[in-house]
C-alpha atoms as a PDB file:
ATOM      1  CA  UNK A   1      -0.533  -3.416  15.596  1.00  0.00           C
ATOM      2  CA  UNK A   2      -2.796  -6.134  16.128  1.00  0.00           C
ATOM      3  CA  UNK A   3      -3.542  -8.289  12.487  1.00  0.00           C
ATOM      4  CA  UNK A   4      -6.795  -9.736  14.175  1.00  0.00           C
ATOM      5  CA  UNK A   5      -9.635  -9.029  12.509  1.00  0.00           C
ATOM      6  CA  UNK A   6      -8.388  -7.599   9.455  1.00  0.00           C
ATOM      7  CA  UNK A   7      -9.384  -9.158   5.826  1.00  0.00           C
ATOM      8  CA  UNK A   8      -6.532 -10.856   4.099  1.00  0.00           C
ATOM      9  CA  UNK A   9      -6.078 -10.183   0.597  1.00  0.00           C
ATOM     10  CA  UNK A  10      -3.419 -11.885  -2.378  1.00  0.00           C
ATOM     11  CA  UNK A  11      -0.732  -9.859  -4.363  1.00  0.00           C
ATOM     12  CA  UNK A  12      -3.194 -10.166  -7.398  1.00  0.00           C
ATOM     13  CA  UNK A  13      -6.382  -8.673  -5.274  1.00  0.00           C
ATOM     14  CA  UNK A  14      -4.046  -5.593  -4.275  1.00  0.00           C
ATOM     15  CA  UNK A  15      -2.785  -5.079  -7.877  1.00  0.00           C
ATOM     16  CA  UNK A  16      -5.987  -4.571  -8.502  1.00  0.00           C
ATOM     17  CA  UNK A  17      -6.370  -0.988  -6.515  1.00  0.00           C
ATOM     18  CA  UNK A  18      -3.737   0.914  -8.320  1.00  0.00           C
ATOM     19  CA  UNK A  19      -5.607   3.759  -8.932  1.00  0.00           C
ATOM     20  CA  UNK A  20      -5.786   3.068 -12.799  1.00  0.00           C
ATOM     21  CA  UNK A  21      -8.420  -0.627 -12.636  1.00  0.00           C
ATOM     22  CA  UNK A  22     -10.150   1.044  -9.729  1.00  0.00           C
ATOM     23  CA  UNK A  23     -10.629   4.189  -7.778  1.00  0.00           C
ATOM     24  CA  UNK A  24      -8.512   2.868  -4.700  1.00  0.00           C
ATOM     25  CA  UNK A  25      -5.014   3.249  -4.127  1.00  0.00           C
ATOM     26  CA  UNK A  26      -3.624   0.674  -1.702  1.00  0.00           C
ATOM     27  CA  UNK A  27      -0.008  -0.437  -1.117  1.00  0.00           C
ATOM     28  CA  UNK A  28       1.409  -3.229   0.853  1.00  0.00           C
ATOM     29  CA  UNK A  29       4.436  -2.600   3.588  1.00  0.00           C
ATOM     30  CA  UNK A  30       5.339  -5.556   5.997  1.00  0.00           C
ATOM     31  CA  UNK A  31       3.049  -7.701   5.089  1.00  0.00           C
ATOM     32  CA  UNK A  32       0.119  -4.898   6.226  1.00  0.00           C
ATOM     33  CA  UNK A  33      -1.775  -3.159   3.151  1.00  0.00           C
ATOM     34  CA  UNK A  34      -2.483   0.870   3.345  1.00  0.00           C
ATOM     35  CA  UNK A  35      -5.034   3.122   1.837  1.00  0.00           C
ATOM     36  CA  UNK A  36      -2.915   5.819   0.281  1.00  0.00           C
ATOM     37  CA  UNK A  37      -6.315   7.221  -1.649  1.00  0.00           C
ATOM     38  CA  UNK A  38      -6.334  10.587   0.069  1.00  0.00           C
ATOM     39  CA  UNK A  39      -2.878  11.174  -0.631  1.00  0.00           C
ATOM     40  CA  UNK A  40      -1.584  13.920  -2.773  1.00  0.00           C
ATOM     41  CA  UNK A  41       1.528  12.091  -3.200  1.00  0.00           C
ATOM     42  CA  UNK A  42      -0.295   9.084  -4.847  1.00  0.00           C
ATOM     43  CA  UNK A  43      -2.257  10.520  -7.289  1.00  0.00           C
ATOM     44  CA  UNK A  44      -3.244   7.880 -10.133  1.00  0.00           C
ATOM     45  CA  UNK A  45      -1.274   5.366  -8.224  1.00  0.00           C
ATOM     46  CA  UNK A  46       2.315   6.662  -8.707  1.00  0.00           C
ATOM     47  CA  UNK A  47       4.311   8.050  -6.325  1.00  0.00           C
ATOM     48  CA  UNK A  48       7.503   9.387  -7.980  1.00  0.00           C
ATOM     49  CA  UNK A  49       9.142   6.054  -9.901  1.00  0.00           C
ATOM     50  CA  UNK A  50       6.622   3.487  -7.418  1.00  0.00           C
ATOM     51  CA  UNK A  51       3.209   2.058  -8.905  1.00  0.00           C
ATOM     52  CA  UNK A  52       0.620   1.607  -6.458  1.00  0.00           C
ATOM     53  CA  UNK A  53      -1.220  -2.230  -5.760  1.00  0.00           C
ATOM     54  CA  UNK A  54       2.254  -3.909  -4.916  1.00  0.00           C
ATOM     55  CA  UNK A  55       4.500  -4.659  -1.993  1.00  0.00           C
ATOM     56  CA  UNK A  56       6.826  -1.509  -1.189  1.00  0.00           C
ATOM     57  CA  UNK A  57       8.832  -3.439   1.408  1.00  0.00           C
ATOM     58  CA  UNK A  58      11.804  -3.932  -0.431  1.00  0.00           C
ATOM     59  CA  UNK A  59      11.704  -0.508  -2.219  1.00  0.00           C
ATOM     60  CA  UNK A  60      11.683   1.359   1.189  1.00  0.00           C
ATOM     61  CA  UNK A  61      15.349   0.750   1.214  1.00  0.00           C
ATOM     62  CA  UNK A  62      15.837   2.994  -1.493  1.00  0.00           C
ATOM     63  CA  UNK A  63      13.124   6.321  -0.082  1.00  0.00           C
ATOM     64  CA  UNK A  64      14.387   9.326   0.982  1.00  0.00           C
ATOM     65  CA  UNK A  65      11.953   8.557   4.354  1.00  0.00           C
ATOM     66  CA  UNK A  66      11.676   5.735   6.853  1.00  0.00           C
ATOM     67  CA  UNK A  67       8.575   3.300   7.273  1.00  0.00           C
ATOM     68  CA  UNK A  68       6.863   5.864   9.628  1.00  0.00           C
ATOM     69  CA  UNK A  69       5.408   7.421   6.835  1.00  0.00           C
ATOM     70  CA  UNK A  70       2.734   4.688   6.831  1.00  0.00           C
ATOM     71  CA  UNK A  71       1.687   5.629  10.505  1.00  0.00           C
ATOM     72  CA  UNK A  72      -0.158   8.149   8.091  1.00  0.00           C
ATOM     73  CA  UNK A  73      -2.620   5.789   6.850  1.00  0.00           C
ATOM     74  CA  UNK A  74      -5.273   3.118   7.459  1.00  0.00           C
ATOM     75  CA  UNK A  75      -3.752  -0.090   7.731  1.00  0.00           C
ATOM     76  CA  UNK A  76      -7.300  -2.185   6.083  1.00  0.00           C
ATOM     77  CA  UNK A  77      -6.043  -5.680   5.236  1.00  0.00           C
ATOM     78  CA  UNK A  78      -3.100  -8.220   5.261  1.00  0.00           C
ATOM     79  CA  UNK A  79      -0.572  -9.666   2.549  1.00  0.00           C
ATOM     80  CA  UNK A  80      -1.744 -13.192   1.811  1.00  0.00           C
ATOM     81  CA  UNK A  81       1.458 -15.086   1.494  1.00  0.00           C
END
């Protein structure tokens, strides 16, 4: 996946779309962020015990599925930092 051309954005810009301080629902995985807006499984920015507008890479460990779950969704910025 290339990285060119994307917009970068910082951890505080994606806490920001969380689905509660605005309508989109993004979360960050590998330094890539996703739109998860359209998904039923994210619905007001929680997805079972995860809040939406952070960095899941760490709490992938723990998910009953692997990282190809993202292959789901738009990858529409980078992880500043």
């Amino acid at each position: 996946m290339e990285k060119e051309g994307l917009p970068e954005y910082s951890r505080s810009q994606l806490a920001l779309r969380n689905g509660q301080d605005r309508p989109q629902i993004w979360v960050a995985y590998n330094s890539y962020i996703y739109d998860v807006s359209d998904s039923r499984l994210w619905k007001n920015g929680l997805h079972y015990e995860h809040w939406a507008g952070q960095d899941l890479t760490e709490e992938l460990i723990d998910a009953p599925h692997s990282d190809t779950v993202f292959l789901k969704f738009e990858v529409i910025g980078i992880l500043k930092g």
